[in-house]
Protein backbone atom coordinates (compact mmCIF):
# COMPACT_ATOMS: atom_id res chain seq x y z
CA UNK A 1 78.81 72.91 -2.08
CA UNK A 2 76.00 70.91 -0.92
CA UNK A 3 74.02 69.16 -3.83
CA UNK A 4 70.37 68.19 -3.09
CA UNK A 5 68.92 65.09 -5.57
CA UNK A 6 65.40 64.45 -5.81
CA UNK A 7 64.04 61.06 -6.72
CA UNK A 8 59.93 61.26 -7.19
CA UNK A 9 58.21 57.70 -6.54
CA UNK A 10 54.98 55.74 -7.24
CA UNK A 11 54.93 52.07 -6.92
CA UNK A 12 58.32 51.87 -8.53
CA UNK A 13 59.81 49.00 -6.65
CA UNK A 14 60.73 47.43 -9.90
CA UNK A 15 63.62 49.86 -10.84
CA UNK A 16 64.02 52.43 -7.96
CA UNK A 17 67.21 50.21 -6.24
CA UNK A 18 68.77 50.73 -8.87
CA UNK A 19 68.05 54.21 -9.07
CA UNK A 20 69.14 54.57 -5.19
CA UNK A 21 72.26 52.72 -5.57
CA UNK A 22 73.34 54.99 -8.33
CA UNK A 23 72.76 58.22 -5.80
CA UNK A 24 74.78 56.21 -3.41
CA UNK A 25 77.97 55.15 -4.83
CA UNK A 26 78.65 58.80 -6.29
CA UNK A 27 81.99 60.07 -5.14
CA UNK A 28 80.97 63.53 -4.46
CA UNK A 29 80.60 63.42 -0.71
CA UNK A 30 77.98 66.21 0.26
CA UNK A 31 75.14 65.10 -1.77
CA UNK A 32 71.30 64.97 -0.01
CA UNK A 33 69.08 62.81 -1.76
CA UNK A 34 65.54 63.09 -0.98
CA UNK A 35 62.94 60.83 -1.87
CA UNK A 36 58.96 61.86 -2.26
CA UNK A 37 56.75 59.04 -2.35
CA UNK A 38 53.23 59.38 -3.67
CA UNK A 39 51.77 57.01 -0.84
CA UNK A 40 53.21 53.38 -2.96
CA UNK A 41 50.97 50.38 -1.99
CA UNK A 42 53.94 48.12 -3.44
CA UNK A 43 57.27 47.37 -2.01
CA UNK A 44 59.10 51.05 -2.75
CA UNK A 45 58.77 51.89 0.82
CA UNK A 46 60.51 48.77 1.99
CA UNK A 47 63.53 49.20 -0.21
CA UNK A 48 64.24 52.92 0.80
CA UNK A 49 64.09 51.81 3.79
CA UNK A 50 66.63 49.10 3.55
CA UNK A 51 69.31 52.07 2.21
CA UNK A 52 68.28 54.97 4.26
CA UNK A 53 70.95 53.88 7.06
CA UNK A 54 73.45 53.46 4.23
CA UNK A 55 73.50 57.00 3.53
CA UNK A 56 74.70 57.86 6.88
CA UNK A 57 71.93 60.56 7.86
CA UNK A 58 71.95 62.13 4.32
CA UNK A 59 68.95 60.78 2.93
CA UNK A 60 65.48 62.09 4.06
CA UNK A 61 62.20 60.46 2.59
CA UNK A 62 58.26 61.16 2.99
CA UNK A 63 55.39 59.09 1.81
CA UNK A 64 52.09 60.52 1.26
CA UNK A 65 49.11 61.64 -0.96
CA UNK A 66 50.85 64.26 -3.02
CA UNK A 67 48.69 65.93 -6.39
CA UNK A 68 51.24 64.38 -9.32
CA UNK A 69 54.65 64.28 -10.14
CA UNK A 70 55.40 68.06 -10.25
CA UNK A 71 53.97 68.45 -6.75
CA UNK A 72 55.86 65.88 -5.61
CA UNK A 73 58.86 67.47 -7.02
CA UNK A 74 58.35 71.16 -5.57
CA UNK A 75 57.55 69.09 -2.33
CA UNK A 76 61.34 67.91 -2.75
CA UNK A 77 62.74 71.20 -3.33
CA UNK A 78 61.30 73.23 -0.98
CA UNK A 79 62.57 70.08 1.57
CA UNK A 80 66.28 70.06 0.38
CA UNK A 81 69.18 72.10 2.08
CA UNK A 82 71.37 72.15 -0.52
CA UNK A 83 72.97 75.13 -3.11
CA UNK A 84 71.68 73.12 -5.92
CA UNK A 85 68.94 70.78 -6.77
CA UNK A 86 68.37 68.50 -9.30
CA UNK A 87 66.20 65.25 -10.29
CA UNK A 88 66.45 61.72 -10.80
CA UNK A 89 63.49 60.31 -12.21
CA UNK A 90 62.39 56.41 -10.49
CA UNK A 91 63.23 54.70 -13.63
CA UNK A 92 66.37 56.10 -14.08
CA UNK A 93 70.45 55.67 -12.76
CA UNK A 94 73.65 57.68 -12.98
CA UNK A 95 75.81 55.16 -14.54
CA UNK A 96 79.49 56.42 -13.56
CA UNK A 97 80.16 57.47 -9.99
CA UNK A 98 81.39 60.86 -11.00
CA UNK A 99 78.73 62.42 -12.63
CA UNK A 100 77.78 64.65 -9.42
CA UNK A 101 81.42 65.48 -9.37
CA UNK A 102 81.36 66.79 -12.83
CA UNK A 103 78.29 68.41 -11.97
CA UNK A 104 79.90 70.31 -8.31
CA UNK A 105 82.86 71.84 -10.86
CA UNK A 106 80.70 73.42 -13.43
CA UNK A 107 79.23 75.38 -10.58
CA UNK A 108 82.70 76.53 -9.20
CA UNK A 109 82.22 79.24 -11.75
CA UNK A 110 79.82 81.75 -10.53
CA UNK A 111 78.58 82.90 -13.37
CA UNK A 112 77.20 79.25 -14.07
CA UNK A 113 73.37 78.98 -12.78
CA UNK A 114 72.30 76.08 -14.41
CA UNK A 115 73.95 72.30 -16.06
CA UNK A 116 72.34 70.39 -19.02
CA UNK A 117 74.07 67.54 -20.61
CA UNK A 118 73.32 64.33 -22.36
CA UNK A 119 71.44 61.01 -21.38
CA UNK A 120 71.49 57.27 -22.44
CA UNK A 121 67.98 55.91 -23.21
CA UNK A 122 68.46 52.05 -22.74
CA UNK A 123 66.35 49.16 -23.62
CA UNK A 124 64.73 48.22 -20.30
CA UNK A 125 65.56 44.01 -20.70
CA UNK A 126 68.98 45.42 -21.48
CA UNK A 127 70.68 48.13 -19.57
CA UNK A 128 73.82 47.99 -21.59
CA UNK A 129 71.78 48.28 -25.13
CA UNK A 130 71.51 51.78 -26.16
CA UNK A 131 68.40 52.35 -27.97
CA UNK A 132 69.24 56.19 -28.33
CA UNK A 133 71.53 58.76 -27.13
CA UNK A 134 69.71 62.33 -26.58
CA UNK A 135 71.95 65.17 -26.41
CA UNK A 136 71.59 68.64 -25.60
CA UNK A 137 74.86 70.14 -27.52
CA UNK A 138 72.96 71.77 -29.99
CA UNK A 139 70.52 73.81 -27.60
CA UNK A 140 70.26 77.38 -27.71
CA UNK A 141 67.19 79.06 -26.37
CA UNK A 142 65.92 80.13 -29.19
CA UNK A 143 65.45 76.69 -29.85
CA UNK A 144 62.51 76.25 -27.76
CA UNK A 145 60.38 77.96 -30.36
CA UNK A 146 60.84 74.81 -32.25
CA UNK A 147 59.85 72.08 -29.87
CA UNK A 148 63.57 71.37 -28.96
CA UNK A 149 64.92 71.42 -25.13
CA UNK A 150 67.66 69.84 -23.30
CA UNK A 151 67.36 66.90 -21.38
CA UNK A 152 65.29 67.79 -18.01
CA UNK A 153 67.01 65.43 -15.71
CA UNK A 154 70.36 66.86 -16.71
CA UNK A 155 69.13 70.32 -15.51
CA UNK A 156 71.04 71.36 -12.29
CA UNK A 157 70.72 74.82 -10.40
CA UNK A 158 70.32 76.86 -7.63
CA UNK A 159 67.61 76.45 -4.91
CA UNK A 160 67.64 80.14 -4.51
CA UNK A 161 66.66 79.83 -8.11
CA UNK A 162 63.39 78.29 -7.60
CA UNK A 163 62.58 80.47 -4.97
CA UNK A 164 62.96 83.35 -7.29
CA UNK A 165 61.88 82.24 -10.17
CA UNK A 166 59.36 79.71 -9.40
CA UNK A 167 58.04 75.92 -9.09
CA UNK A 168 57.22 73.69 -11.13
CA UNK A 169 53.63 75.03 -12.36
CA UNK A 170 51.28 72.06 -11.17
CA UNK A 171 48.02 73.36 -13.69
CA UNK A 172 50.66 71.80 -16.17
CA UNK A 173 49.24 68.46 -16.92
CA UNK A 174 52.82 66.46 -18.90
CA UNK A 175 54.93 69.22 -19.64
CA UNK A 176 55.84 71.24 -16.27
CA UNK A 177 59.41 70.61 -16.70
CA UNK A 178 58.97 71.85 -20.45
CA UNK A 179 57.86 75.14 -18.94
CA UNK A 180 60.15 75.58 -16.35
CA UNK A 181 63.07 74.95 -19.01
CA UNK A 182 61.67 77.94 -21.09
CA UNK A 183 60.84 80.05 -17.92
CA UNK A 184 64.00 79.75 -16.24
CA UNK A 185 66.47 79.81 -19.69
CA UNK A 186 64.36 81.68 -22.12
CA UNK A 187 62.12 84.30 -19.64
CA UNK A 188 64.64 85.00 -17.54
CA UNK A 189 68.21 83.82 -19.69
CA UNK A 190 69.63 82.05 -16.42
CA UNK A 191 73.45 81.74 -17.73
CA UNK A 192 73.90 77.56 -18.22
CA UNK A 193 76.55 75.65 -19.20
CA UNK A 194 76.68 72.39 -21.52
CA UNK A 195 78.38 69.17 -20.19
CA UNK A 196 79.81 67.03 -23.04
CA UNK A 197 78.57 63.78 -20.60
CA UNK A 198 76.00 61.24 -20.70
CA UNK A 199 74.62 61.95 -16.97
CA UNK A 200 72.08 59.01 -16.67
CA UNK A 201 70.91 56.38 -18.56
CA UNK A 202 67.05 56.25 -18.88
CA UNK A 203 64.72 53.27 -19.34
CA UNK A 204 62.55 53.08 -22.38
CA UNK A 205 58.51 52.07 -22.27
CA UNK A 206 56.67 52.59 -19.21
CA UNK A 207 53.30 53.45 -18.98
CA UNK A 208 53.33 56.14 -21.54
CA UNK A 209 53.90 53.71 -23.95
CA UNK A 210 51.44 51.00 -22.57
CA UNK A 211 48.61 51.64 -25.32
CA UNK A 212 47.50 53.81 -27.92
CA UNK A 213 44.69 54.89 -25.26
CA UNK A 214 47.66 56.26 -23.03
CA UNK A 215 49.28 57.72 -26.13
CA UNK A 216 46.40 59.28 -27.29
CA UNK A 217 45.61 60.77 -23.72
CA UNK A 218 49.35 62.08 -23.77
CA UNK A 219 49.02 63.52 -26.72
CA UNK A 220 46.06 65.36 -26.03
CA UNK A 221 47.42 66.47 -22.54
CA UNK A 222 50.31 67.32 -23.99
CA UNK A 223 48.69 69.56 -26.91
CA UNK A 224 46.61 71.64 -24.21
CA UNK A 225 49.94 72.59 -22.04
CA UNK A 226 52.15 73.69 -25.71
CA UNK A 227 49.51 75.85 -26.46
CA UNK A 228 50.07 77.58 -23.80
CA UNK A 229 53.44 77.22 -23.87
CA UNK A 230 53.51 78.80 -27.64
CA UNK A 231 51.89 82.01 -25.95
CA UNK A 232 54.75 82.51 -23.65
CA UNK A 233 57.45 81.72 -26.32
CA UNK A 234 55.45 84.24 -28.80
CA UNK A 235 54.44 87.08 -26.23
């Protein structure tokens, strides 16, 4: 089985090696990792570029003007080859080499069409300080009525999937993956299975966090996508 990761860029030169190393060094064999840039005027370019031999012919990278992250994410998709997709944001790293091991088994039951599992939010000056540990244990969909979803980059399935089902919606301004979660678990009950690991760890701050201007512009982008998100849990 053929697993496709998808690493969306911007001008993230300051933490994407890491997040390319942690791709590499998995020791699951048939993994594509594909990388859409967003057209970085920094130094991104330059380091995929230094580990695109390194991955023997199985990394495949654009860079251009895309229209946000969840564009540049269904640009990803639609690119990969493999039975199943899933993402790895810039900022963040799988920090054991088997995690895309862990991830190949669950799917050697066919009833499986979809992973979550947990991840490791760590303080950004200190990769080895836990600041908090999200897990998705407790998820059920009926959950998603109350806010609650499981972690997004620990979502793994099928490409035929997406092409059934759906893309990320791009009129979503923050919370596409929120609506894909609910679309593809709750709309159409996709059968998933929980993983009792820590997949990635994840960087706190970032520019969501720069300001209260950013966090008030988050929160009202954010309040205009649950609304309707509340319609489709309710209707």
């Amino acid at each position: 089985m053929k697993i496709s990761i998808i690493t969306v860029t911007f001008n993230s030169a300051i933490t994407i090696k890491n997040t390319i190393e942690s791709v590499l060094h998995q020791n699951y064999s048939d993994i594509e990792y594909i990388i859409i840039d967003g057209n970085s005027k920094d130094n991104t370019i330059n380091i995929i570029k230094q580990y695109e031999s390194k991955f023997k012919g199985r990394m495949h990278w654009v860079s251009e003007k895309d229209n946000g992250m969840y564009d540049a994410m269904n640009k990803g998709i639609r690119m990969a080859t493999g039975d199943v997709i899933g993402i790895i944001n810039s900022d963040d790293f799988y920090h054991r080499n088997d995690i895309i091991e862990e991830i190949a088994k669950a799917f050697e039951n066919k009833e499986i069409q979809a992973t979550i599992a947990d991840v490791r939010f760590v303080n950004p000056d200190n990769l080895e300080k836990t600041v908090r540990y999200y897990s998705s244990k407790n998820f059920s969909v009926n959950r998603f009525r109350f806010g609650f979803m499981p972690a997004h980059p620990t979502f793994f399935t099928y490409k035929k999937n997406f092409e059934k089902y759906g893309y990320y919606q791009t009129d979503y301004k923050i919370a596409a993956d929120y609506e894909l979660l609910i679309r593809f678990l709750f709309t159409y009950r996709l059968k998933y299975k929980y993983l009792p690991i820590d997949v990635m760890k994840m960087r706190t701050g970032g520019m969501s966090t720069a300001s209260w201007k950013s966090n008030l512009l988050l929160i009202k982008r954010l309040y205009e996508d649950v609304k309707r998100m509340v319609y489709i849990l309710i209707f």
